[in-house]
C-alpha atoms as a PDB file:
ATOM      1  CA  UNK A   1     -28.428 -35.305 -31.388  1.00  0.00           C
ATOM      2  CA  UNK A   2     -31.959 -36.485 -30.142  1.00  0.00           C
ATOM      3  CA  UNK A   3     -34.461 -36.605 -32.926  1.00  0.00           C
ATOM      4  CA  UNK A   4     -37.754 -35.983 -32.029  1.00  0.00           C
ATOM      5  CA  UNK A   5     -40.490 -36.516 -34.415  1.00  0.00           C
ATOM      6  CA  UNK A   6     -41.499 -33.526 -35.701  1.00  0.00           C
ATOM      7  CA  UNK A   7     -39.867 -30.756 -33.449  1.00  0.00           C
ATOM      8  CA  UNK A   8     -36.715 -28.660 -34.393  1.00  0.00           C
ATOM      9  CA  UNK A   9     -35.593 -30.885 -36.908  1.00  0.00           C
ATOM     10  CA  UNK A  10     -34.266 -28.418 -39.018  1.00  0.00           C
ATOM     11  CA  UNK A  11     -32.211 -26.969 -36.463  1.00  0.00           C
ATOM     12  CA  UNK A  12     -30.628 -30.193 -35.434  1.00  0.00           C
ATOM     13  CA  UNK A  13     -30.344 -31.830 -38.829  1.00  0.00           C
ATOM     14  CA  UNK A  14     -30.702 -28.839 -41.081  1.00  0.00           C
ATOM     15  CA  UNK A  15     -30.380 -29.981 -45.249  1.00  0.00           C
ATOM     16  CA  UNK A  16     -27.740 -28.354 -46.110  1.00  0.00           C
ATOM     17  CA  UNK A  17     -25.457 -30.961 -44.199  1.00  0.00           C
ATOM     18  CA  UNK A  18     -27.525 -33.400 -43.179  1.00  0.00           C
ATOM     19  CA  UNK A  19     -28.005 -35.251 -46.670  1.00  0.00           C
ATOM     20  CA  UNK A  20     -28.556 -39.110 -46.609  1.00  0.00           C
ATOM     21  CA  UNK A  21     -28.709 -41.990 -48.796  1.00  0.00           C
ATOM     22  CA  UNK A  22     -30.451 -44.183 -46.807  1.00  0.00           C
ATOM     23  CA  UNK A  23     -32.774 -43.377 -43.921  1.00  0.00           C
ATOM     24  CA  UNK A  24     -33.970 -46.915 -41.825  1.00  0.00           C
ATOM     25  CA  UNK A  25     -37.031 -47.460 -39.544  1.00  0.00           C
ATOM     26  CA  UNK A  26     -37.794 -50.408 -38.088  1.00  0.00           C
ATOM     27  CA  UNK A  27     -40.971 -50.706 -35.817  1.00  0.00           C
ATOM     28  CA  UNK A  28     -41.195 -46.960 -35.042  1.00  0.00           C
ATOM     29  CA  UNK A  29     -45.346 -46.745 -35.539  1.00  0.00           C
ATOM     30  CA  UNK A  30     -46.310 -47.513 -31.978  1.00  0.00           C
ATOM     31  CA  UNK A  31     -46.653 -44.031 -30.208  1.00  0.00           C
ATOM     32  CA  UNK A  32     -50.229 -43.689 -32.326  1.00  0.00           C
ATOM     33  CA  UNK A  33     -50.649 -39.884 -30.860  1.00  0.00           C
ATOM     34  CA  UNK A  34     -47.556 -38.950 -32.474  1.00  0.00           C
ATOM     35  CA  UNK A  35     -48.273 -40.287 -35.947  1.00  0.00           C
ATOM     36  CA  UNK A  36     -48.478 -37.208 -38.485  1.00  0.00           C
ATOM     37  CA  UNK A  37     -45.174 -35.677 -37.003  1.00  0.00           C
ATOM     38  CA  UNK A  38     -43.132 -39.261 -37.496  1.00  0.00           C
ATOM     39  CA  UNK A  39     -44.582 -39.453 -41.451  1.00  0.00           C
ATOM     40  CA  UNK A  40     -43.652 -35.431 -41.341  1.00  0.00           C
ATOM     41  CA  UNK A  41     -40.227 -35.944 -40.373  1.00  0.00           C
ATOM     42  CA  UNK A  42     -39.401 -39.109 -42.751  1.00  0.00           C
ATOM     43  CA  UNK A  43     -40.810 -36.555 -45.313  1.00  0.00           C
ATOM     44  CA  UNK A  44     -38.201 -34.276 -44.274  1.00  0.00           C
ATOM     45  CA  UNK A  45     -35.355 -36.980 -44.275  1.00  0.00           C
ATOM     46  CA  UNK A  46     -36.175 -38.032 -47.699  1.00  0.00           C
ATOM     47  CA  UNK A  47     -34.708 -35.440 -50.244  1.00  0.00           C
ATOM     48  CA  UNK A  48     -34.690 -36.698 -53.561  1.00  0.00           C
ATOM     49  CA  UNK A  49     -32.614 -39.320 -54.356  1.00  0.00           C
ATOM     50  CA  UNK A  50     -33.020 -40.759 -50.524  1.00  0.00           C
ATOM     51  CA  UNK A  51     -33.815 -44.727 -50.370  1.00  0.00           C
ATOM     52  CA  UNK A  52     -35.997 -44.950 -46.936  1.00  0.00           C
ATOM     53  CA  UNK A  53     -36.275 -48.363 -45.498  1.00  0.00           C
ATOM     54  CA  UNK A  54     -39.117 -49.022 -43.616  1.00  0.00           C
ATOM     55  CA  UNK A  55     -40.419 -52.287 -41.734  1.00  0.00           C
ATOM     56  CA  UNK A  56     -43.351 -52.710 -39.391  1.00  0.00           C
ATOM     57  CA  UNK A  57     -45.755 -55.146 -37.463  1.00  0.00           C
ATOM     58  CA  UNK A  58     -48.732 -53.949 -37.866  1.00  0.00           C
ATOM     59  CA  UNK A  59     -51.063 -54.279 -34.405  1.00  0.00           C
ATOM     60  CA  UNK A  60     -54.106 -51.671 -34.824  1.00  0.00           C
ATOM     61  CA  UNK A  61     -55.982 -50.575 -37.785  1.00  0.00           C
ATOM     62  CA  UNK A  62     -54.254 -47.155 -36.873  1.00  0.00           C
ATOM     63  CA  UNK A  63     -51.060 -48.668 -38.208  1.00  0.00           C
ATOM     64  CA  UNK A  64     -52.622 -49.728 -41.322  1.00  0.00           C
ATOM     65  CA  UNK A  65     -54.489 -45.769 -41.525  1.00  0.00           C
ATOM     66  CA  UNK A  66     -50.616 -44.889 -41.489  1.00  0.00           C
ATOM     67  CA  UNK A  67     -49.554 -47.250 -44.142  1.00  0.00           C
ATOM     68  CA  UNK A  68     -52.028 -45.240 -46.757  1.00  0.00           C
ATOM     69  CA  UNK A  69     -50.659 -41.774 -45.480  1.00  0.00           C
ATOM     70  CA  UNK A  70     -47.153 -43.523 -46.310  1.00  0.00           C
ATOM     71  CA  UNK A  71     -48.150 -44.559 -49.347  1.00  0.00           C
ATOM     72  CA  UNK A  72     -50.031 -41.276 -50.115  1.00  0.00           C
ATOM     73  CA  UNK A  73     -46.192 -39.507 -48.958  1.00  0.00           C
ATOM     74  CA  UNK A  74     -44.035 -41.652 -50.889  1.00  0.00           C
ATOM     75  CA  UNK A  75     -43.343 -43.644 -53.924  1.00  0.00           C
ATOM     76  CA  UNK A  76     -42.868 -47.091 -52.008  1.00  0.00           C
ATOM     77  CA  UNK A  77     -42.364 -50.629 -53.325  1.00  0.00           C
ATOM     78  CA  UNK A  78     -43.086 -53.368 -50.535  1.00  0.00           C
ATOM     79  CA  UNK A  79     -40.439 -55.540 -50.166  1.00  0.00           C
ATOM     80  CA  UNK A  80     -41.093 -58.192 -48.227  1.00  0.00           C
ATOM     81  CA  UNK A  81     -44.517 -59.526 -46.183  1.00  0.00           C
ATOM     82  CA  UNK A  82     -44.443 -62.056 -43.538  1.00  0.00           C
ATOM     83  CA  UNK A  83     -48.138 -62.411 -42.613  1.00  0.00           C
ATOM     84  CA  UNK A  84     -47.679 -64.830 -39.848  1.00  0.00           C
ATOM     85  CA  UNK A  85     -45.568 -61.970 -38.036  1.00  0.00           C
ATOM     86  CA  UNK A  86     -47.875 -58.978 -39.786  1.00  0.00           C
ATOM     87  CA  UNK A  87     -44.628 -57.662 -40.633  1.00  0.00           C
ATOM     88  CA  UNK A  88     -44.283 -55.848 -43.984  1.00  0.00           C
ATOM     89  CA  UNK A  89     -40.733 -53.934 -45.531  1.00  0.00           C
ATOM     90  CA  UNK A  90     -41.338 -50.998 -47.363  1.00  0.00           C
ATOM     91  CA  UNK A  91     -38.784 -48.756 -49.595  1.00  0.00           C
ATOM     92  CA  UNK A  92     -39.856 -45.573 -50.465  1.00  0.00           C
ATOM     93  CA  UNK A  93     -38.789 -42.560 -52.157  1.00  0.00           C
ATOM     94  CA  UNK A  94     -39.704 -38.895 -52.383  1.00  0.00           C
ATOM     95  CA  UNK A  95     -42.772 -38.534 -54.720  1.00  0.00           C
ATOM     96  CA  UNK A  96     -41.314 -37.447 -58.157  1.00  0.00           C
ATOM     97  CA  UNK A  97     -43.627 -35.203 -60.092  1.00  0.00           C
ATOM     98  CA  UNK A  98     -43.456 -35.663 -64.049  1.00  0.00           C
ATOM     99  CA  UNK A  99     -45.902 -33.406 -66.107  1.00  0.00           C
ATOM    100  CA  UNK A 100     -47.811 -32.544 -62.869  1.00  0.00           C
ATOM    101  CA  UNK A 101     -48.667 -36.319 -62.305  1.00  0.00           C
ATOM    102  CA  UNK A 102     -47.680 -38.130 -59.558  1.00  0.00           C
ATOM    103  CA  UNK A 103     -46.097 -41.872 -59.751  1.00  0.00           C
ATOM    104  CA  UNK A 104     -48.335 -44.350 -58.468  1.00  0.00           C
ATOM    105  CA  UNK A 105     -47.231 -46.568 -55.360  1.00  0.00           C
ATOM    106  CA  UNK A 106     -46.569 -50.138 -56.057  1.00  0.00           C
ATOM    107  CA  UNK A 107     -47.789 -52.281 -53.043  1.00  0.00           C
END
């Protein structure tokens, strides 16, 4: 099945059988029109309990506008940084509510 960001994705992957444990992206912000429906669709890949593994170079300030929409999405921990590459790995969870409060992101 083709995923594309942000279009039928219910139909082709609908939750009730399409449940994962891990969800991996590696270098996928780079079509900077298409932005809000690729942070939609990892939204809609990460039921709770899903570990999504996330790694980028980031080129444009638009990547790094992402990053805080990411961060706003997601509980994430950054994993590892290699400045000289502006490469950063991210995990990140579904946002888990306790008490109405959200957890903070650690990065």
């Amino acid at each position: 099945k083709e995923l594309v960001w942000g279009q039928d994705v219910e139909r082709h992957f609908p939750r009730s059988t399409c449940l994962y444990d891990y969800v991996l992206a590696a270098d996928v912000v780079y079509a900077h029109a298409f932005l809000d429906q690729l942070l939609t669709t990892m939204e809609y890949f990460c039921q709770p309990g899903t570990v999504l593994l996330w790694a980028n170079k980031f080129r444009l300030p638009s990547d790094f506008e992402f990053l805080d929409k990411f961060n706003s999405t997601f509980d994430t921990t950054l994993l590892a940084e290699f400045p000289g590459l502006a490469v950063k790995v991210f995990q990140a969870k579904a946002k888990s509510r306790h008490l109405g409060k959200e957890h903070k992101s650690h990065y």
